[in-house]
Protein backbone atom coordinates (compact mmCIF):
# COMPACT_ATOMS: atom_id res chain seq x y z
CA UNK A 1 24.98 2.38 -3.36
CA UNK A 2 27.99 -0.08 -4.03
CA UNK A 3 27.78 -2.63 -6.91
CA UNK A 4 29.74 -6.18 -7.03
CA UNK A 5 29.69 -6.84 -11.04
CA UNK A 6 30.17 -9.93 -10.41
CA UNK A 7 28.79 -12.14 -8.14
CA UNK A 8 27.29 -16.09 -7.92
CA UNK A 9 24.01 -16.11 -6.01
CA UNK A 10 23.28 -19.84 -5.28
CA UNK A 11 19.28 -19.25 -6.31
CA UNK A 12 20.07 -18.25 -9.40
CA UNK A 13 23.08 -20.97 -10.40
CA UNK A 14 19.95 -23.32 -9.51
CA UNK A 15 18.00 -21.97 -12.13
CA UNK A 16 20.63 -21.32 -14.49
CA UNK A 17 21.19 -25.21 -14.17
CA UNK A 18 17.18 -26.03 -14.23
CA UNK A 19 16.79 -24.26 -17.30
CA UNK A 20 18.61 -21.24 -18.92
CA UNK A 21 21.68 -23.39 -18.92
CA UNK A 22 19.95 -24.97 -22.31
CA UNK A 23 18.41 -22.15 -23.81
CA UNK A 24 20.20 -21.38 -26.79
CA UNK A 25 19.81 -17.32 -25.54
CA UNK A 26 22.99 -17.58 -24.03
CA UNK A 27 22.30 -16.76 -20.66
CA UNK A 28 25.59 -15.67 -18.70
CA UNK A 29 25.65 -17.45 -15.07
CA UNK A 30 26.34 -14.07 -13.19
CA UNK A 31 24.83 -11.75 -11.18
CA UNK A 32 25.22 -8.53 -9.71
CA UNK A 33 25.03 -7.37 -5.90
CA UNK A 34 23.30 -3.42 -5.14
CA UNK A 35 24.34 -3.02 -0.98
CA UNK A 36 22.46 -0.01 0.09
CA UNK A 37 23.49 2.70 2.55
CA UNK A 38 21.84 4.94 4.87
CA UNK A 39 24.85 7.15 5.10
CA UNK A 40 26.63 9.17 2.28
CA UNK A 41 29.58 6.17 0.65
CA UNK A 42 31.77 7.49 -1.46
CA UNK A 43 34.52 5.29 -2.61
CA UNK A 44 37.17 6.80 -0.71
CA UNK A 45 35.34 5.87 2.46
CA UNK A 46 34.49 2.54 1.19
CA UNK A 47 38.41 1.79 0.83
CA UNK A 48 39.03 3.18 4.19
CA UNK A 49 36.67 0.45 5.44
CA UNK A 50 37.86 -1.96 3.40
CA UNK A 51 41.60 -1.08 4.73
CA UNK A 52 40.30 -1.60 8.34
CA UNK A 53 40.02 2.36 9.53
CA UNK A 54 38.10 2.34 12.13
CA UNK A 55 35.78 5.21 11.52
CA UNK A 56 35.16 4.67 7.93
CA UNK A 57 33.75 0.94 8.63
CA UNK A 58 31.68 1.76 11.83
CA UNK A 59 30.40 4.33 8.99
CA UNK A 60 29.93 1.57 6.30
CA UNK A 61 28.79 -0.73 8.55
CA UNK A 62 26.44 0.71 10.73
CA UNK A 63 24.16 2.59 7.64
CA UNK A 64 23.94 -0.39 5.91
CA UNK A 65 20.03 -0.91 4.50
CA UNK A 66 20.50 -4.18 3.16
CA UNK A 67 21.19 -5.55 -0.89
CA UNK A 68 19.64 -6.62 -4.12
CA UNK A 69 21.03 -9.19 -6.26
CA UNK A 70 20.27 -8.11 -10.08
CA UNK A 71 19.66 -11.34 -12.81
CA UNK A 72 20.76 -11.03 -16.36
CA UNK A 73 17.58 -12.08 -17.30
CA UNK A 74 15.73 -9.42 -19.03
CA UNK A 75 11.58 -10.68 -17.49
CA UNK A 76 12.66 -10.81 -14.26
CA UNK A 77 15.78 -9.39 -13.26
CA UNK A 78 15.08 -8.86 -9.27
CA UNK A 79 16.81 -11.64 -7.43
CA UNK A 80 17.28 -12.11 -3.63
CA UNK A 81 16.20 -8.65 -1.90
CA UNK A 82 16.80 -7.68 1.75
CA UNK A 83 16.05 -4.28 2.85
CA UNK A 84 15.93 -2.94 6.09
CA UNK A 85 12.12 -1.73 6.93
CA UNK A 86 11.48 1.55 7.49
CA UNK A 87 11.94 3.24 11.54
CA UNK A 88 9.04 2.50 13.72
CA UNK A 89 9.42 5.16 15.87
CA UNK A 90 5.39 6.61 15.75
CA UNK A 91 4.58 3.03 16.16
CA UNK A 92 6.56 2.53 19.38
CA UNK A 93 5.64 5.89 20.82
CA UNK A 94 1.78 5.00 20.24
CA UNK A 95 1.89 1.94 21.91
CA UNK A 96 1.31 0.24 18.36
CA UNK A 97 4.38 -1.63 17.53
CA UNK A 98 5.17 -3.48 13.93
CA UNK A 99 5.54 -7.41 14.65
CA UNK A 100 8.14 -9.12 12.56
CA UNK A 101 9.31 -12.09 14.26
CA UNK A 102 9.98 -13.83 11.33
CA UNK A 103 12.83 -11.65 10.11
CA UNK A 104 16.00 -13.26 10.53
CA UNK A 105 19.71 -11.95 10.35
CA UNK A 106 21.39 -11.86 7.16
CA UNK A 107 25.13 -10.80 6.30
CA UNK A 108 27.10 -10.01 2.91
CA UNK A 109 30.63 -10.32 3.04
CA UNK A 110 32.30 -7.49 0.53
CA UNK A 111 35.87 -6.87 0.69
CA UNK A 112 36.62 -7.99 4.19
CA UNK A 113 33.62 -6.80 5.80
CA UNK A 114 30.95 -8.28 7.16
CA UNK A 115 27.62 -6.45 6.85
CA UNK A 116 24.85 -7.17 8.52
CA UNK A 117 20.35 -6.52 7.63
CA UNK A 118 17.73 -7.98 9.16
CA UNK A 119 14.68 -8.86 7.39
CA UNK A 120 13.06 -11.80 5.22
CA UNK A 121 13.93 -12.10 1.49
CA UNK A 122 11.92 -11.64 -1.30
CA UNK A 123 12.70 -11.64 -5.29
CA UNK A 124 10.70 -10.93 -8.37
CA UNK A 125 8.54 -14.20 -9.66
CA UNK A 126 10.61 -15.67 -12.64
CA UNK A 127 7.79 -17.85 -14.61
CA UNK A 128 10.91 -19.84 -16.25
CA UNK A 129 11.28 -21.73 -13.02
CA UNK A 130 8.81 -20.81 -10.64
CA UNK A 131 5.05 -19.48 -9.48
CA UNK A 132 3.94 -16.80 -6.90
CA UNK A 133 3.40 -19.07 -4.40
CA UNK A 134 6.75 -21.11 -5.09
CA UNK A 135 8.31 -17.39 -4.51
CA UNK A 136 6.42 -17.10 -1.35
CA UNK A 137 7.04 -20.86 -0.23
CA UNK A 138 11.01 -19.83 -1.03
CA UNK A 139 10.07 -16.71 1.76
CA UNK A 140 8.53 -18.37 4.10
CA UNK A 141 11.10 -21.30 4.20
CA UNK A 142 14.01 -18.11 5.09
CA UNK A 143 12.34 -17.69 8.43
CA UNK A 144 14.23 -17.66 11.50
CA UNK A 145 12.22 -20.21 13.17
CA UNK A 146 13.90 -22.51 10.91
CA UNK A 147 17.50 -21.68 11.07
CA UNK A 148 18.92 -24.41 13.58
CA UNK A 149 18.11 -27.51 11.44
CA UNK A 150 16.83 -26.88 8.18
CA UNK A 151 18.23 -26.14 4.87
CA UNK A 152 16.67 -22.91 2.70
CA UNK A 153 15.92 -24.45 -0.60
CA UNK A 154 16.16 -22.36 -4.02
CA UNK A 155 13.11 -21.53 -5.93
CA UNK A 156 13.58 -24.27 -8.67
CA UNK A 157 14.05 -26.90 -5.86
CA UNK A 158 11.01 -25.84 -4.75
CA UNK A 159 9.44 -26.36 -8.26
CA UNK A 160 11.28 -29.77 -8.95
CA UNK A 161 10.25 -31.07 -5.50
CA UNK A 162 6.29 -30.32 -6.19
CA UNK A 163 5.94 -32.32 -8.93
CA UNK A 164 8.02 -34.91 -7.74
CA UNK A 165 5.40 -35.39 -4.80
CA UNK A 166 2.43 -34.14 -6.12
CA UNK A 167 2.38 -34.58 -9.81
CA UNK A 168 0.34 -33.18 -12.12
CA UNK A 169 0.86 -34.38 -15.62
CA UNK A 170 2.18 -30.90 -16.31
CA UNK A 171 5.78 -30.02 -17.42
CA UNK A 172 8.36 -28.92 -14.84
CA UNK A 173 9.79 -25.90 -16.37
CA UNK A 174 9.14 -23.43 -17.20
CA UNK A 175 6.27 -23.69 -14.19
CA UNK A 176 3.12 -23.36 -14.73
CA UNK A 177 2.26 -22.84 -11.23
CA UNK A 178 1.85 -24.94 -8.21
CA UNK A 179 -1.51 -26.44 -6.81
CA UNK A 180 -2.40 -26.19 -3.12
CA UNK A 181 -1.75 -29.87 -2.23
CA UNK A 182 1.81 -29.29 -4.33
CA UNK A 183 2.51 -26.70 -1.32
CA UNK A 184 1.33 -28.59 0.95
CA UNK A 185 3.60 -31.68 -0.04
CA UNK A 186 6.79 -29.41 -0.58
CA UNK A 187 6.53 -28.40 3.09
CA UNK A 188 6.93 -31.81 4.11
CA UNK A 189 9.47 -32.57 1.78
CA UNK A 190 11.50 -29.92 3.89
CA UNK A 191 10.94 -32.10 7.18
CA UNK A 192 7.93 -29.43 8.29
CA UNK A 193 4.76 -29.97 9.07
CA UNK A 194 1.99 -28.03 7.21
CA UNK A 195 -0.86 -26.15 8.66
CA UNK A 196 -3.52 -25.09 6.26
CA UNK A 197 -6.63 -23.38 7.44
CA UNK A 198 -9.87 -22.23 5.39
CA UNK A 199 -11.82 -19.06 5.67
CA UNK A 200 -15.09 -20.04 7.37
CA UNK A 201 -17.66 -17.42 5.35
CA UNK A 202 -19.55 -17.97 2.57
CA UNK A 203 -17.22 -18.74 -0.40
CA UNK A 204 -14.22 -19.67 2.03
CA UNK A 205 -13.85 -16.27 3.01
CA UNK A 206 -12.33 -15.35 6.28
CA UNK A 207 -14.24 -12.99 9.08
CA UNK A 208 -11.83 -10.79 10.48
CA UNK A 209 -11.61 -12.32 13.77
CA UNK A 210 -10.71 -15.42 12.52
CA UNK A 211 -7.88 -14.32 10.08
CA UNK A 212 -6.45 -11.73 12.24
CA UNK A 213 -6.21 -13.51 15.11
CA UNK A 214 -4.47 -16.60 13.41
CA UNK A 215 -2.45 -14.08 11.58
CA UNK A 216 -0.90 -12.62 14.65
CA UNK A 217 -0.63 -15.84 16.66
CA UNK A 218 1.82 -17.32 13.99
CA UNK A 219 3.83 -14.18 13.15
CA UNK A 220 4.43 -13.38 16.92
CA UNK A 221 5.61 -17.43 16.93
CA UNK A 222 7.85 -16.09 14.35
CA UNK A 223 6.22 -18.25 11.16
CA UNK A 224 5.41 -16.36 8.02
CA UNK A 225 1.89 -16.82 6.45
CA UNK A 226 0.95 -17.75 2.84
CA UNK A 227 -2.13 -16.29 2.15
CA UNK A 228 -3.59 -18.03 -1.10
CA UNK A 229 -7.42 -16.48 -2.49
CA UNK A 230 -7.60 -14.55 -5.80
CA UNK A 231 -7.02 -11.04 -7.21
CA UNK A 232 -10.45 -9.23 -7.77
CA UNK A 233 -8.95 -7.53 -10.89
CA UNK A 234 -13.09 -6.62 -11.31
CA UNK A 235 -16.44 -7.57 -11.28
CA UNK A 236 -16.58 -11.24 -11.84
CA UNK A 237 -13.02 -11.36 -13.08
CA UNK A 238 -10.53 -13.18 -10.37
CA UNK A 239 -6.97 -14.54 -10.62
CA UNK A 240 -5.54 -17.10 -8.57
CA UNK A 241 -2.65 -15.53 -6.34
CA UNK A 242 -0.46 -16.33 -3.31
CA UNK A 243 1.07 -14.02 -1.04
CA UNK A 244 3.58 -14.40 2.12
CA UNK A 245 2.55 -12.51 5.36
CA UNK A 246 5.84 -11.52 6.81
CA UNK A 247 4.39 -9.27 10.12
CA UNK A 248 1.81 -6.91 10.94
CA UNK A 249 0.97 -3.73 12.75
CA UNK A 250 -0.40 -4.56 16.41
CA UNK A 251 -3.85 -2.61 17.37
CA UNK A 252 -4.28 -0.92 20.18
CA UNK A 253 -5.01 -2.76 23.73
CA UNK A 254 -9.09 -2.67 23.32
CA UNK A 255 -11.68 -1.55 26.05
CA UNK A 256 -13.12 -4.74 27.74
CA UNK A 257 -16.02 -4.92 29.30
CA UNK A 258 -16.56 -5.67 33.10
CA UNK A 259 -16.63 -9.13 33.06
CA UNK A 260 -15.56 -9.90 29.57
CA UNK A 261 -13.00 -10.80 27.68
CA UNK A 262 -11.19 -9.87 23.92
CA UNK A 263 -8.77 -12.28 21.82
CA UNK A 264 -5.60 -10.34 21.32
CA UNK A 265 -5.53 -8.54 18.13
CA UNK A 266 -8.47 -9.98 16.38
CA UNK A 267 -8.53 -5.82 15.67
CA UNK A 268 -5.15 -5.27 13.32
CA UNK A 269 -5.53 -3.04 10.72
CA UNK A 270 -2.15 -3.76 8.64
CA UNK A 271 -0.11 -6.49 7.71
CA UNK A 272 3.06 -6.83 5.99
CA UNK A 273 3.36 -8.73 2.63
CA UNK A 274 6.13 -10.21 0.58
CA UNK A 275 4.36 -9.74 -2.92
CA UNK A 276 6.39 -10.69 -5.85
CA UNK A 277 3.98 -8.65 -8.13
CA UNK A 278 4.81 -5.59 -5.79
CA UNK A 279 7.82 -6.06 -3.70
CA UNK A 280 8.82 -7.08 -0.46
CA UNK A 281 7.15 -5.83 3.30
CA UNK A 282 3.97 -4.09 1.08
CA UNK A 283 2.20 -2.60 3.72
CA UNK A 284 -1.64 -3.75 2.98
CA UNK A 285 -4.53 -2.90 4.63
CA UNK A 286 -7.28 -5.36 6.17
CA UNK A 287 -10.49 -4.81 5.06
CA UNK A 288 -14.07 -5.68 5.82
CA UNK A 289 -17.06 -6.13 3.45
CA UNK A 290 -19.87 -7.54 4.36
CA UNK A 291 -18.22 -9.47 7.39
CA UNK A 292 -15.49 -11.28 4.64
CA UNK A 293 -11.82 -10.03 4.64
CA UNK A 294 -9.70 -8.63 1.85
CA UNK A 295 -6.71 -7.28 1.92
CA UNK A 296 -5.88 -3.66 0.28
CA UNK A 297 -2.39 -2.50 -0.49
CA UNK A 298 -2.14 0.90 1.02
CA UNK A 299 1.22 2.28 1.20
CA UNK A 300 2.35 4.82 3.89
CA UNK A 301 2.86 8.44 2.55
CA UNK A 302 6.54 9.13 2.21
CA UNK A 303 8.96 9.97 5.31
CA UNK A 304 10.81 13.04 3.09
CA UNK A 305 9.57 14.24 0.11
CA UNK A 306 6.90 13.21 -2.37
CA UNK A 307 7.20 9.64 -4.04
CA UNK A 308 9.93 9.44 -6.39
CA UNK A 309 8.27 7.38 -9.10
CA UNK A 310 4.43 6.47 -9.17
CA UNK A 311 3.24 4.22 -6.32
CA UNK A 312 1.96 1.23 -7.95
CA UNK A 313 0.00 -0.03 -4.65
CA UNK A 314 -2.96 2.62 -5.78
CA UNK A 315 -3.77 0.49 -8.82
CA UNK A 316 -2.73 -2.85 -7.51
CA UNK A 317 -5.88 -4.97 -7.28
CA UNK A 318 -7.32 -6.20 -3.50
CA UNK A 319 -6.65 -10.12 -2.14
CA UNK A 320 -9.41 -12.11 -1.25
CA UNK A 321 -7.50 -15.13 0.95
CA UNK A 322 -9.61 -18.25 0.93
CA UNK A 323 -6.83 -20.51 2.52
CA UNK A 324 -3.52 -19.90 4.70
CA UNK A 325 -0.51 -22.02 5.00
CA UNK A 326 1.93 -22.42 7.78
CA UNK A 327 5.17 -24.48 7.56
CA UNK A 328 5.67 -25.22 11.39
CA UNK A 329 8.34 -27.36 13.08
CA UNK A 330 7.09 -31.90 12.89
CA UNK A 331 7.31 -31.70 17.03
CA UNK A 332 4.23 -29.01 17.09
CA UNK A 333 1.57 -31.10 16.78
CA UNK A 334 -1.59 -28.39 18.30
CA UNK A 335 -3.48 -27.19 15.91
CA UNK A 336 -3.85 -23.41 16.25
CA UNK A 337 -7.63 -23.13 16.16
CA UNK A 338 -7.73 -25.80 19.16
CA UNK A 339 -5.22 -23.50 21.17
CA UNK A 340 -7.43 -21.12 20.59
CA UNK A 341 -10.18 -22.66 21.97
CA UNK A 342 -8.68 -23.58 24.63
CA UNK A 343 -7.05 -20.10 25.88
CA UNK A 344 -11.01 -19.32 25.98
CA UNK A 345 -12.26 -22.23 27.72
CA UNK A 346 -9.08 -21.85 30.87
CA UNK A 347 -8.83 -17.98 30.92
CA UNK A 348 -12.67 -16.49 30.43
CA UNK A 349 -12.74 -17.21 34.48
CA UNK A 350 -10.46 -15.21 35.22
CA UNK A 351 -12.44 -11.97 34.36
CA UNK A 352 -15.76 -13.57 35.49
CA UNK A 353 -14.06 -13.90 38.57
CA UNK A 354 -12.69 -10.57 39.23
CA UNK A 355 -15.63 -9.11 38.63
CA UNK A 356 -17.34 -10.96 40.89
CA UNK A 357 -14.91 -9.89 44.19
CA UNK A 358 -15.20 -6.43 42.51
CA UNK A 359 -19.34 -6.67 42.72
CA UNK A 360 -19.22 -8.18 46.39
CA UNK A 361 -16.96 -5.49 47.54
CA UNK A 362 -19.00 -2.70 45.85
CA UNK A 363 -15.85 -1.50 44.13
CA UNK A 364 -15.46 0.49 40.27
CA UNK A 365 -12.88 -1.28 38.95
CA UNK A 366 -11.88 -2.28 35.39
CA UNK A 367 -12.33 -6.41 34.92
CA UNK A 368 -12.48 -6.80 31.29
CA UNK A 369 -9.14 -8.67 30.18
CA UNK A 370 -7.70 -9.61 26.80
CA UNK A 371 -6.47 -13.24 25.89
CA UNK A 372 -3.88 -13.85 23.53
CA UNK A 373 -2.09 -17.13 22.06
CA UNK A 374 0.45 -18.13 20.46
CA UNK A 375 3.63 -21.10 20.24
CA UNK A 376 6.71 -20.31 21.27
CA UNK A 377 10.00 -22.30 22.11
CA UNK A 378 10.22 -23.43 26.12
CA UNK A 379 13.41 -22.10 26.25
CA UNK A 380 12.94 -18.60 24.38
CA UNK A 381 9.95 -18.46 26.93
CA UNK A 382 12.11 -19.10 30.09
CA UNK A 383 15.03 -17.07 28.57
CA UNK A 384 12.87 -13.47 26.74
CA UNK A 385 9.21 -14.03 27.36
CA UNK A 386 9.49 -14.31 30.70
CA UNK A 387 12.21 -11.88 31.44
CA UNK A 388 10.15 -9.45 29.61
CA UNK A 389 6.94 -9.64 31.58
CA UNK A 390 9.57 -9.34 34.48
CA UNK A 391 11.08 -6.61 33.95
CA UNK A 392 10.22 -4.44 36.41
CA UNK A 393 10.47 -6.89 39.54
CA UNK A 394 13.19 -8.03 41.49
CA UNK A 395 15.67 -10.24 40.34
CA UNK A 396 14.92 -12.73 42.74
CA UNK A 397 11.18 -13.25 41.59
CA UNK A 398 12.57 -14.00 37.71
CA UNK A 399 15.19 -16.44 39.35
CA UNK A 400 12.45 -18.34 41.60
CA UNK A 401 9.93 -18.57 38.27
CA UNK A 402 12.29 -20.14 36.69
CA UNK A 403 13.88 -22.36 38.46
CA UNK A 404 10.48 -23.79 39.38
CA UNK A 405 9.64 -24.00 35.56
CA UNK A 406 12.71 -26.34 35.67
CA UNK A 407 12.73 -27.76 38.71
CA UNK A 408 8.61 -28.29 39.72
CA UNK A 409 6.61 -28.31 36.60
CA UNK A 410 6.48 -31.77 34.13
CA UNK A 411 8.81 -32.34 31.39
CA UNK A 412 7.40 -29.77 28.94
CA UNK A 413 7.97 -29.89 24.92
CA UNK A 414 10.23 -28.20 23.02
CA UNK A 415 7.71 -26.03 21.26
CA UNK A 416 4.83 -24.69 23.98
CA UNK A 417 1.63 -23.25 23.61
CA UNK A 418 1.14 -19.87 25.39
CA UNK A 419 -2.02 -18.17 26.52
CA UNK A 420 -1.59 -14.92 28.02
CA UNK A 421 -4.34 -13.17 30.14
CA UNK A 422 -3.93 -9.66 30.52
CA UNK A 423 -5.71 -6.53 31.86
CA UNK A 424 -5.36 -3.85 29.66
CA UNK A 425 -1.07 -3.58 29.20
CA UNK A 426 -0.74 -5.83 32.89
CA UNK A 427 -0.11 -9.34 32.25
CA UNK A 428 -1.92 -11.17 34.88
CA UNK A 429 -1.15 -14.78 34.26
CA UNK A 430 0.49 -17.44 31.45
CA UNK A 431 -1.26 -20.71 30.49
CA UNK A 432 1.07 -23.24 29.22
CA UNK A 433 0.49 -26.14 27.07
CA UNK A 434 2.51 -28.81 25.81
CA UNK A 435 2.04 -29.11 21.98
CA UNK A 436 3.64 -32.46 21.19
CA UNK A 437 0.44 -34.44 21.93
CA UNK A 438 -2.88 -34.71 20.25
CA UNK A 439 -5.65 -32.10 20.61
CA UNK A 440 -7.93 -34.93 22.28
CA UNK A 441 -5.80 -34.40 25.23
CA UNK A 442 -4.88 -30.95 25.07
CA UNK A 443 -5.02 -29.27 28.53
CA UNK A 444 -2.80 -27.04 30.63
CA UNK A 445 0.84 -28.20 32.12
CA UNK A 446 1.80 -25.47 34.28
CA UNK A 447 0.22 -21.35 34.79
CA UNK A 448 2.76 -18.62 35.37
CA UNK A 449 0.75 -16.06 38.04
CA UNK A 450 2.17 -12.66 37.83
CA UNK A 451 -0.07 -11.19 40.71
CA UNK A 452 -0.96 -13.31 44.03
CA UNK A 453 -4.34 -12.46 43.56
CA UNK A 454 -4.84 -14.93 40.54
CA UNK A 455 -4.36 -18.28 42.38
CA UNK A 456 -6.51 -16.61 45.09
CA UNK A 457 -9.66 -15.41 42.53
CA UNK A 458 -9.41 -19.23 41.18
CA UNK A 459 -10.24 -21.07 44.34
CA UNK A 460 -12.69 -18.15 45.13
CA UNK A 461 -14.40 -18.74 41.96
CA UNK A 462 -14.21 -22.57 42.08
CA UNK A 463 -16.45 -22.18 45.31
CA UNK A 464 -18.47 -19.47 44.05
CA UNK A 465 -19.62 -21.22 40.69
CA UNK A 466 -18.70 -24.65 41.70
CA UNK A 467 -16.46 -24.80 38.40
CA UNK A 468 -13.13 -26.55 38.55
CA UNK A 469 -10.68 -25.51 36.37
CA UNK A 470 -6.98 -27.46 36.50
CA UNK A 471 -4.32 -25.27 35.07
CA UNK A 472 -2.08 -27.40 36.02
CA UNK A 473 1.08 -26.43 38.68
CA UNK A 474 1.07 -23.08 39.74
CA UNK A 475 4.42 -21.26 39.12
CA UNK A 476 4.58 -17.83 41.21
CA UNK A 477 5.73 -14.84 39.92
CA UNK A 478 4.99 -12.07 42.08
């Protein structure tokens, strides 16, 4: 560990200036950064690196975990936090990878170095100048879906700006917490468009399809999640909480039945939680009573050793989330929900379809497919998604799909919607959608085939069931 005993962290000026700035404590104005190492630092090697040896900085450099800025506030001394996660080897080996799109690169210039972490930051909820859901709002603004044109607030902006929109007759500071429609309003201050969905059970609850599906579809678009509900502290005893979502653990690829379809994982079993009562990327787990979902903080047992100090998770009460919130760029204008419904209502042919050729040819073949969706940028599509489904082809079949993307398909928006049909780990084709225009008209603008057979099975099954389905022009990419 290396400490800066001094430094100014721009969150914390803010809220020196909201309010400690007239407290007659006499607050000082500085902080201190922790920078965290994977590797043994010892200050001889850290002046090595600082003097530009080679070796000693590759060293320093390449172990770094990430930092902690400490307040000299006594209530809530945790400032800005980003750590590194933990490796995800096991996951990647199992074919269960963690999702955390919505990390973003951060760096920390010390002494002529640059270091770099990637992750989300979190800090410790300071009640002088701000809630647990301004602290998540403050995390969920940090995303890197947001880092080409919009400016990360600090956590008493965020307080200031909610009662300037949406006031309450309350006093400013310090907060007494922040309503839903005061989130709500501070996302638009920030030029973003809010999403806010409700659990659909009795009491606003979620099922699990619902909230894990939605869950997935915005972290993989690389948006964080409040979750807002209550703490069931115990029996008829609740406290109002919110929580950000910052990525989850993907399920395994589920059997299908002939025929049949799945919605991408609608099956996760953890997610990953910037809690400012815990800490940041809490692993929780998602649990089901009596079809409602709840989330349980379950921690992973230890990598070396035995816990250090005792693990608070096992006495940390379970979430109930009633509502979630998504800030999402003004330009996507699809409501998630409808994109849903629509992957459904343009890909459940597909394995109705298969199965079908399979029947008439008397053949045992597997037909059941899962359908996934999810927004994404056109041009991280064209440029990752697609070269990533492509992988293993010729060069010459990524080139052709696309240039005709470019060259053949209708001016598309700058944020798309994308349905992907896939049997089992074999992605067989990719719906797009153009998300700038009202769900009333939402339909298909172009379909990215990844076998021949698909365009073949559709006019099949168009004269088979005498359904027409318009996906819109066909891009091949086989």
């Amino acid at each position: 560990m290396v400490i800066e005993p001094n430094y100014f962290d721009r969150d914390y000026l803010s809220e020196f200036e909201a309010f400690y700035a007239t407290s007659s404590a006499g607050y000082p104005n500085i902080c201190k950064r922790a920078h965290y190492f994977g590797a043994r630092v010892t200050r001889a090697i850290f002046a090595k690196a600082a003097g530009g040896d080679a070796g000693a900085r590759t060293l320093v450099e390449g172990s770094y975990l990430g930092h902690v800025i400490v307040r000299p506030i006594p209530g809530a001394p945790i400032g800005r936090t980003v750590l590194k996660v933990y490796p995800d080897a096991v996951g990647l080996a199992d074919g269960t990878p963690r999702i955390m799109q919505p990390a973003r690169e951060y760096e920390a210039h010390v002494a002529g170095m640059t270091l770099n972490v990637s992750g989300l930051a979190w800090q410790q909820q300071d009640s002088a100048v701000g809630s647990c859901a301004t602290v998540a709002l403050w995390s969920m603004l940090h995303s890197s879906a947001f880092d080409d044109h919009h400016a990360i607030p600090t956590t008493a902006t965020i307080t200031s700006m909610a009662h300037w929109s949406a006031p309450t007759g309350n006093r400013i500071f310090p907060d007494s917490g922040l309503h839903l429609a005061q989130i709500l309003e501070v996302i638009k201050g920030h030029g973003l468009a809010p999403v806010m969905i409700a659990g659909e059970e009795e009491a606003d609850e979620f099922s699990r399809q619902r909230f894990c599906t939605l869950i997935a579809s915005f972290v993989r678009s690389g948006y964080p999640v409040l979750v807002n509900g209550w703490l069931e502290e115990e029996e008829n005893k609740r406290e109002a909480h919110t929580v950000c979502i910052v990525g989850f653990r993907s399920s395994k690829v589920p059997a299908v039945k002939a025929g049949e379809y799945a919605l991408a994982d609608e099956t996760i079993d953890f997610v990953y939680v910037h809690d400012d009562n815990l800490g940041p990327n809490t692993r929780f787990r998602v649990k089901v009573t009596g079809g409602a979902v709840s989330l349980v903080p379950e921690s992973p047992k230890p990598l070396n050793g035995n816990w250090p100090t005792e693990n608070p998770t096992t006495t940390y009460h379970e979430i109930i989330p009633t509502e979630i919130v998504v800030a999402v760029h003004q330009e996507l204008r699809t409501d998630p929900l409808e994109l849903q419904r629509a992957a459904v209502k343009y890909a459940a042919w597909l394995p109705n379809a298969l199965d079908h050729e399979i029947k008439q040819q008397k053949l045992k073949f597997a037909t059941g497919m899962v359908v996934g969706s999810r927004f994404i940028r056109l041009r991280h599509y064209v440029e990752e998604e697609l070269a990533s489904a492509l992988r293993d082809r010729d060069r010459s079949v990524l080139a052709n799909a696309r240039l005709a993307l470019w060259e053949d398909v209708a001016p598309m928006s700058l944020h798309i919607g994308l349905v992907r049909v896939s049997l089992g780990l074999e992605p067989m084709m990719d719906i797009l959608f153009d998300t700038s225009d009202s769900d009333r008209h939402l339909r298909p603008t172009a379909y990215v085939a990844f076998q021949p057979q698909v365009p073949w099975l559709l006019r099949r099954w168009a004269k088979a069931s005498g359904e027409e389905i318009d996906l819109g022009k066909l891009v091949r990419a086989w």
